[in-house]
N, C-alpha and C. Protein backbone atom coordinates (compact mmCIF):
# COMPACT_ATOMS: atom_id res chain seq x y z
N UNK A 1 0.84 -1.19 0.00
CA UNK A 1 0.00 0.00 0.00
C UNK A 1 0.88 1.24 0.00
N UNK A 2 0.81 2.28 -0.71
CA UNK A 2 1.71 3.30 -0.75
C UNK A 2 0.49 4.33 -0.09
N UNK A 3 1.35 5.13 0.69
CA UNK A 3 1.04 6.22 1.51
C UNK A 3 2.04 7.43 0.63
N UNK A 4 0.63 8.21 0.99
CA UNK A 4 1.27 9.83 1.00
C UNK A 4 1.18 11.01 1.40
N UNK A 5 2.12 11.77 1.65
CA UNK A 5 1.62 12.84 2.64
C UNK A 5 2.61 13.98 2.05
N UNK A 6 1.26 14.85 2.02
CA UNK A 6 1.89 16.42 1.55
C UNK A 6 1.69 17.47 2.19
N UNK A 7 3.15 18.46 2.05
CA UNK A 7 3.10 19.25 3.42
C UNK A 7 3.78 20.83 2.35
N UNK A 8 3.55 21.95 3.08
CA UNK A 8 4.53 23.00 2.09
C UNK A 8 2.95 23.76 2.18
N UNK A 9 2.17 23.66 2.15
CA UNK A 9 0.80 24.61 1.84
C UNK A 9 1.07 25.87 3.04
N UNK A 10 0.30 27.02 2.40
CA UNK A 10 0.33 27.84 4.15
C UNK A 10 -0.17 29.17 2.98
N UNK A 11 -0.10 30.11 3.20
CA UNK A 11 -0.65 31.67 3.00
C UNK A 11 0.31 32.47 2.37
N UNK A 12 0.46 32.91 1.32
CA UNK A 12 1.42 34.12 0.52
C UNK A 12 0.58 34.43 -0.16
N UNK A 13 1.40 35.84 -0.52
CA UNK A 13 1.05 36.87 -1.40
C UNK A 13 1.23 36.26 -2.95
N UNK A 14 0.14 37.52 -3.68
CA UNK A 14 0.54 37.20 -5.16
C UNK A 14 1.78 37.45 -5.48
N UNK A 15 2.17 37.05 -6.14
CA UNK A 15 3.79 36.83 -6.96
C UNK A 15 4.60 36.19 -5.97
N UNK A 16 3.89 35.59 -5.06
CA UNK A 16 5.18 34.92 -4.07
C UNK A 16 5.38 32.89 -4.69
N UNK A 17 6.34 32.67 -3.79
CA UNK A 17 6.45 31.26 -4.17
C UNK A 17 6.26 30.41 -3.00
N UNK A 18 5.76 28.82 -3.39
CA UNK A 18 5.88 28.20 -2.39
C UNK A 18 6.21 26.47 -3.03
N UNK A 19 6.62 25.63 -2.23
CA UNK A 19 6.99 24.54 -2.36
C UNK A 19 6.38 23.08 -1.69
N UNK A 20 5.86 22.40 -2.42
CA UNK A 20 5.03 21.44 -1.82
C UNK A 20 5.96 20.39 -2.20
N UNK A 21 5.60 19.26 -0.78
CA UNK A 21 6.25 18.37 -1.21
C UNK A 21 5.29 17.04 -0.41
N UNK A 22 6.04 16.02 -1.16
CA UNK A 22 5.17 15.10 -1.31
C UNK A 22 6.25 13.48 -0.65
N UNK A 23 5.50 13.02 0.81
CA UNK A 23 6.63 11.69 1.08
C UNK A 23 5.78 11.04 0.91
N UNK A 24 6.86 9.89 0.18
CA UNK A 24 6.15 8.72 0.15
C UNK A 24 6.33 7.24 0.42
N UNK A 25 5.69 6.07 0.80
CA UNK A 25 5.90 5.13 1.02
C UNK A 25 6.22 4.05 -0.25
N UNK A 26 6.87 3.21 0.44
CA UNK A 26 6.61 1.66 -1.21
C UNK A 26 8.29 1.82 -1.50
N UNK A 27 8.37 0.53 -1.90
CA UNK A 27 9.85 -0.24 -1.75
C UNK A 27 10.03 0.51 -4.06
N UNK A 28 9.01 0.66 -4.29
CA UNK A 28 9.60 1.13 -5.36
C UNK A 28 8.78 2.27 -5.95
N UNK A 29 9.44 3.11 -5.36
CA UNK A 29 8.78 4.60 -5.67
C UNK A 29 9.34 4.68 -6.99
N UNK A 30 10.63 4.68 -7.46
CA UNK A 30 11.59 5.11 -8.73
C UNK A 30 10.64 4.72 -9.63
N UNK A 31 9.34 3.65 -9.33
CA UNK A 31 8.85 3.26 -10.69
C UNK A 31 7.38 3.84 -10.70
N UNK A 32 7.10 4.66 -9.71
CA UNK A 32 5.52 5.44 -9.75
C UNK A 32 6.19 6.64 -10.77
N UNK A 33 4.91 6.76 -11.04
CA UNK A 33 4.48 7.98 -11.86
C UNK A 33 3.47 8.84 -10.77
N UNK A 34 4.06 10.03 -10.65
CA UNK A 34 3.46 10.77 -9.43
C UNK A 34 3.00 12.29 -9.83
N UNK A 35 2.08 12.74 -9.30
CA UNK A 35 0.93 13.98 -10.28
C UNK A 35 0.92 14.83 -8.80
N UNK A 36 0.46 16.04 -8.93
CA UNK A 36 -0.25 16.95 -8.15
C UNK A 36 -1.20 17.18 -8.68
N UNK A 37 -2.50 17.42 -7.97
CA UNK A 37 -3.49 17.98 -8.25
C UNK A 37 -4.18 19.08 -7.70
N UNK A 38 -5.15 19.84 -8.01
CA UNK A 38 -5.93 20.70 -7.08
C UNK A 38 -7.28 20.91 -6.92
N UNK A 39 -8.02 21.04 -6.06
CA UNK A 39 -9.33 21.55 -5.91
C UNK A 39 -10.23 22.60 -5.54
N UNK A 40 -10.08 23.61 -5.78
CA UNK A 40 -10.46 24.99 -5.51
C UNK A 40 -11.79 24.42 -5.03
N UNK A 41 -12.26 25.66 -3.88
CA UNK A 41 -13.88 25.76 -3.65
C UNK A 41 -14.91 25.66 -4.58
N UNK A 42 -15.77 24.87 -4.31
CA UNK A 42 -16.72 24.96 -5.39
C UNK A 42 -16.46 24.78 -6.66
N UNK A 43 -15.12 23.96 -7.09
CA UNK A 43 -14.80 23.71 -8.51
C UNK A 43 -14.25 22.23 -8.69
N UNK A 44 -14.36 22.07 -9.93
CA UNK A 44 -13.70 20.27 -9.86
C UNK A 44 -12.35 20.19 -9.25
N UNK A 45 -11.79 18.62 -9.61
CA UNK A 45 -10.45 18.86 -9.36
C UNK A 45 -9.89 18.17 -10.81
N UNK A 46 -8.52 19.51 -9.99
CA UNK A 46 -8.01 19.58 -11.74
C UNK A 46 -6.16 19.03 -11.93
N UNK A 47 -6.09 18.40 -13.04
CA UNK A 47 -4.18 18.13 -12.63
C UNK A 47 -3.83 18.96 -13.17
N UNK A 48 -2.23 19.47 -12.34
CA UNK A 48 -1.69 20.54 -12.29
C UNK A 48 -0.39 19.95 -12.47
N UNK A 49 -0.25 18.95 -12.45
CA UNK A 49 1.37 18.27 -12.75
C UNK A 49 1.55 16.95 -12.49
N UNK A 50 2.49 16.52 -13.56
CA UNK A 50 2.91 14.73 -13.46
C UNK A 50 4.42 14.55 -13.70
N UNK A 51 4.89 13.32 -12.97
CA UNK A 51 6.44 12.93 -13.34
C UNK A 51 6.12 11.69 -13.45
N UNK A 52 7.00 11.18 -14.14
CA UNK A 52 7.21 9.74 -14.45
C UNK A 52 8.37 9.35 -13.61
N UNK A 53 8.14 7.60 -13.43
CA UNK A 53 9.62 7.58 -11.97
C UNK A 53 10.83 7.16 -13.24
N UNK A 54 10.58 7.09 -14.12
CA UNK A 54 11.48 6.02 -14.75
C UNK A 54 12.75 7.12 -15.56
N UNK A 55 11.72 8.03 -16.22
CA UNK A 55 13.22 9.24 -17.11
C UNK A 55 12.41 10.67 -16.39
N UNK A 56 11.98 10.84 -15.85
CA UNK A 56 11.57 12.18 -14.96
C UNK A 56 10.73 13.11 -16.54
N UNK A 57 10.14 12.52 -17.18
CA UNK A 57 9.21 13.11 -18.11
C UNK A 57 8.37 13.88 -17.14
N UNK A 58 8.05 15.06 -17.59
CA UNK A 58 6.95 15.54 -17.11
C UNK A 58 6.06 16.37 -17.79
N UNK A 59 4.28 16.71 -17.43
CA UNK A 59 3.48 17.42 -18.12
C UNK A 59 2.78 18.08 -17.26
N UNK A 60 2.53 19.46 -17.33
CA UNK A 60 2.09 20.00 -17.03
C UNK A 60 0.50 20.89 -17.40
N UNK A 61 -0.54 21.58 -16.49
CA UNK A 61 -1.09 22.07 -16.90
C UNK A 61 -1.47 23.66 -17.99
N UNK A 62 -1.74 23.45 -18.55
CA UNK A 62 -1.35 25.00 -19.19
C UNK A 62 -1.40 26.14 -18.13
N UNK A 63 -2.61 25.97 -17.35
CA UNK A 63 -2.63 27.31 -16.39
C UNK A 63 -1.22 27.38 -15.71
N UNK A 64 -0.51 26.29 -15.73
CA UNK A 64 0.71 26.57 -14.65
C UNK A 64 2.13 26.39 -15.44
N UNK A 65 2.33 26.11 -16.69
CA UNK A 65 3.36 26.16 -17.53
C UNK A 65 4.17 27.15 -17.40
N UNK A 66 5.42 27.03 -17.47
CA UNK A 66 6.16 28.04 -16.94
C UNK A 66 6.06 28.72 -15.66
N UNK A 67 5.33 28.57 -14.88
CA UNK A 67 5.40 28.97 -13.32
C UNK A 67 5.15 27.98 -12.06
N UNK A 68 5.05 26.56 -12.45
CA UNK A 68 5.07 25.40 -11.48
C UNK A 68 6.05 24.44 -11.92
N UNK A 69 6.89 24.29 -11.18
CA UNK A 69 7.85 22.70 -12.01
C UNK A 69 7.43 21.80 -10.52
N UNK A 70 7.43 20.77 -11.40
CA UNK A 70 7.18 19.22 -10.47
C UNK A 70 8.90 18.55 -10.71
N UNK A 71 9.43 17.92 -9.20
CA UNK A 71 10.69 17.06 -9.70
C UNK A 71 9.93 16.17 -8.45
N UNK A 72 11.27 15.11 -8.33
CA UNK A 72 11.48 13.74 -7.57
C UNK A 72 12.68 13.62 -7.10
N UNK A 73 13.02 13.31 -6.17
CA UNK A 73 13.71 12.22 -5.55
C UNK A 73 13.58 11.02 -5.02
N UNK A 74 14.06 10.31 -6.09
CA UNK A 74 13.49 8.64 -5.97
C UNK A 74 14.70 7.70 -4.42
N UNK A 75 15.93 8.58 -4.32
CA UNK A 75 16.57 8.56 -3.04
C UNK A 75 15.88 8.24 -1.70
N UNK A 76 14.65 9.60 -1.75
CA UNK A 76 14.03 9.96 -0.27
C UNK A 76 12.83 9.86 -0.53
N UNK A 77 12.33 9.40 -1.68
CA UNK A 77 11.08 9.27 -1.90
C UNK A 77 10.11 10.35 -1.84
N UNK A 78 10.57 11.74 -1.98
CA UNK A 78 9.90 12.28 -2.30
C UNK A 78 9.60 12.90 -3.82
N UNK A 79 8.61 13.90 -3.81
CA UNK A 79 8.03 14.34 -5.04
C UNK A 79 7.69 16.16 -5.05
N UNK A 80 7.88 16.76 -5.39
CA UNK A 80 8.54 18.23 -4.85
C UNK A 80 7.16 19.25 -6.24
N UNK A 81 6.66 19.84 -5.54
CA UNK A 81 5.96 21.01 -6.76
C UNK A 81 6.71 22.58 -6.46
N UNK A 82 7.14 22.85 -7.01
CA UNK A 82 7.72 24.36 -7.20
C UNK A 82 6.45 25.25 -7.50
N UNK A 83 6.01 26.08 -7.05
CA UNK A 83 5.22 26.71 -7.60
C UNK A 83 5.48 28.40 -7.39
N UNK A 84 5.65 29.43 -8.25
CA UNK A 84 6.21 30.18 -8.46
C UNK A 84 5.00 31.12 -9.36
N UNK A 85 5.13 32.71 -8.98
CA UNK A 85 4.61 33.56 -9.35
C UNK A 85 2.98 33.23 -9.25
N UNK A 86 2.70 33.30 -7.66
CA UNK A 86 1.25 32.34 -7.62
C UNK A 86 0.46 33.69 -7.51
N UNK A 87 -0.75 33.24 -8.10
CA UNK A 87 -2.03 33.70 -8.26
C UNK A 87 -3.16 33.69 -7.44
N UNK A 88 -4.27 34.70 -6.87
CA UNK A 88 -5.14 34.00 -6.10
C UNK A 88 -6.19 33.07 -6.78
N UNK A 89 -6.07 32.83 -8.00
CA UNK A 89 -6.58 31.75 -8.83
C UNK A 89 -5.99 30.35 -9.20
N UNK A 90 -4.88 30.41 -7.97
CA UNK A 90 -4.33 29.13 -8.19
C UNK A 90 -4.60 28.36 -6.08
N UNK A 91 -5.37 29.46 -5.39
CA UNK A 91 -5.77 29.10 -4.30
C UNK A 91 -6.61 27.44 -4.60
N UNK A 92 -6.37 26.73 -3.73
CA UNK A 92 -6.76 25.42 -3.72
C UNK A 92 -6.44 24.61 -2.49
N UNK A 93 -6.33 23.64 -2.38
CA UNK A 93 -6.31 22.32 -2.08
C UNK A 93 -5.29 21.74 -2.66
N UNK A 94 -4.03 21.15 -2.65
CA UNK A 94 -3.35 20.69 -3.33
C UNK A 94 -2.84 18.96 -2.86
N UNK A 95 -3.30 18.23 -3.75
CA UNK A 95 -3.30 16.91 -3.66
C UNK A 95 -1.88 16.25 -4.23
N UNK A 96 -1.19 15.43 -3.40
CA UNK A 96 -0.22 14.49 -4.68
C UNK A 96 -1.08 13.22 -4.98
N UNK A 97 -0.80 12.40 -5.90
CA UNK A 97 -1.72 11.34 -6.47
C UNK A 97 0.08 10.71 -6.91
N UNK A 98 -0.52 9.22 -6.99
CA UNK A 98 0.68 8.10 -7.64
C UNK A 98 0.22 7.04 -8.38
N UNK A 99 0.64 6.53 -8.83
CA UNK A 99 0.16 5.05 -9.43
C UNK A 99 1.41 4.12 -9.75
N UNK A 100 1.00 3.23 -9.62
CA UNK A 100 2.08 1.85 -9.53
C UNK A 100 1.83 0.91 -10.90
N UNK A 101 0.67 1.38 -11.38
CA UNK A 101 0.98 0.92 -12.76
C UNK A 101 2.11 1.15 -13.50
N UNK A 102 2.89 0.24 -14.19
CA UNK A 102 3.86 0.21 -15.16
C UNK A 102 3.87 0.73 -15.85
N UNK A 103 2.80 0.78 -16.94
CA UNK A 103 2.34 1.23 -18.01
C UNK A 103 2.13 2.91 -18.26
N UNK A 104 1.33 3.31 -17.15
CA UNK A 104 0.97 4.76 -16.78
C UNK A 104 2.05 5.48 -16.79
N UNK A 105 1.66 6.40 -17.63
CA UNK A 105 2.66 7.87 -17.95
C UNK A 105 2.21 9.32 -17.27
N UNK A 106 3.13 9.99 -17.24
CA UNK A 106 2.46 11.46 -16.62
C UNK A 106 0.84 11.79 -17.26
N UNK A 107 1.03 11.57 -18.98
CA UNK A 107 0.05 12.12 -19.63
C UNK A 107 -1.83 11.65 -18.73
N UNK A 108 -1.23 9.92 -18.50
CA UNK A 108 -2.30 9.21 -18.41
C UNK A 108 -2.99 9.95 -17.13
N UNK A 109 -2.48 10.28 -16.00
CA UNK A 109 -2.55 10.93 -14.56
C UNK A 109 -3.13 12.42 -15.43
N UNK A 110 -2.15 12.93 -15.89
CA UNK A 110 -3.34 14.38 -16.29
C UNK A 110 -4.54 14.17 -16.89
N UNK A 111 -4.75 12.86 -17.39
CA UNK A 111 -5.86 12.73 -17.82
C UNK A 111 -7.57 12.14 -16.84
N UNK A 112 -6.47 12.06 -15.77
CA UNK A 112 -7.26 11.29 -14.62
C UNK A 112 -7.37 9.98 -14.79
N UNK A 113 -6.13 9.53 -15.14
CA UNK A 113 -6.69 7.75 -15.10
C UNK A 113 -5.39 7.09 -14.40
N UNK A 114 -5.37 6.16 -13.87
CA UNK A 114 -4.42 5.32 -13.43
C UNK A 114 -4.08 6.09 -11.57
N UNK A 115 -5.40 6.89 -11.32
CA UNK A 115 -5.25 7.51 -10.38
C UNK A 115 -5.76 6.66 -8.74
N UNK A 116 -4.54 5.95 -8.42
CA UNK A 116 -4.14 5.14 -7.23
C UNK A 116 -4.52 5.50 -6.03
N UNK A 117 -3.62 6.12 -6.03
CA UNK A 117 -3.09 6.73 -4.16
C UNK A 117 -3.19 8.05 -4.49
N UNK A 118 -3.45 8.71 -2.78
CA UNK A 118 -4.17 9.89 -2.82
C UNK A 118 -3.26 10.05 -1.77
N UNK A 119 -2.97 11.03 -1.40
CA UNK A 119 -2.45 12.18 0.30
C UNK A 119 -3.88 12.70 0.54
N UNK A 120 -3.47 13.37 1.57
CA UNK A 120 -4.74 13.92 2.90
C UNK A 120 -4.65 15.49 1.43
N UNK A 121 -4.03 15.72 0.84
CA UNK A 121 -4.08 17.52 1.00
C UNK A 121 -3.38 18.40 1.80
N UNK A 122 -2.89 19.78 0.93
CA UNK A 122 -2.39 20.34 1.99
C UNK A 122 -3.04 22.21 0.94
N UNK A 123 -3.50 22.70 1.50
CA UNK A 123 -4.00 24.24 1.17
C UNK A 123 -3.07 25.18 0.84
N UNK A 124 -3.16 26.03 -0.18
CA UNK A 124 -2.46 26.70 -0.36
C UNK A 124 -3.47 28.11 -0.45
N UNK A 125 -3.45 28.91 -0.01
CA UNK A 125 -3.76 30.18 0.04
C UNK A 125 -3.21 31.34 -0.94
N UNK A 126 -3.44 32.30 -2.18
CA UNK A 126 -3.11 33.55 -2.66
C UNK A 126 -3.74 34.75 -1.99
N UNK A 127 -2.95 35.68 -1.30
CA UNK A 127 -3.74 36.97 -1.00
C UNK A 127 -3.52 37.80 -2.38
N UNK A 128 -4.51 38.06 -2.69
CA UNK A 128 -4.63 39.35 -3.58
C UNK A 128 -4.06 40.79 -3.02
């Protein structure tokens, strides 16, 4: 069973940055493919980023292209979101997600499929 837990959420200003990160459990993380996601109030939830464990491919959402990078460390098992020049339209809920399917690629996770394991969440706040 892989566990996960994400921590880094808390309150900044617009144009500020913050860093989420993501630990995780399982004797072979190097081979998950691992996503962030988000859920704003009152709105779906949406992916915001994927890595692959195998060549560190990654895809991102357009809203966050160029101002969120997702990496890994398959070492410590974690999974890291950079998020940079934030918006109060990027306020949410921020989820990591994994999957242990083989097969599953970043793309497949932005697409919402192969979506495994979940973390508790951790909030991220934009003040305008």
């Amino acid at each position: 069973q892989v566990q996960l837990v994400e921590s880094g959420g808390g309150l900044v200003r617009t144009g500020g940055s913050l860093r989420l990160s993501c630990a995780a459990s399982g004797r072979t993380f190097s081979a998950y493919t691992m996503g962030w996601f988000r859920q704003a109030p009152g709105k779906e939830r949406e992916a915001v980023a994927a890595i692959s464990g195998s060549d560190g491919t990654t895809s991102y959402a357009d809203s966050v292209k160029g101002r969120f990078y997702i990496s890994r460390d398959n070492a410590k098992n974690m999974v890291y979101l950079q998020m940079n020049s934030l918006q109060p339209a990027d306020t949410a809920v921020y989820y990591c997600a994994a999957t242990s399917t083989v097969v599953a690629g970043p793309g497949d996770l932005m697409r919402n499929s192969y979506l495994e394991h979940w973390g508790q969440g951790t909030l991220v706040t934009v003040s305008s």
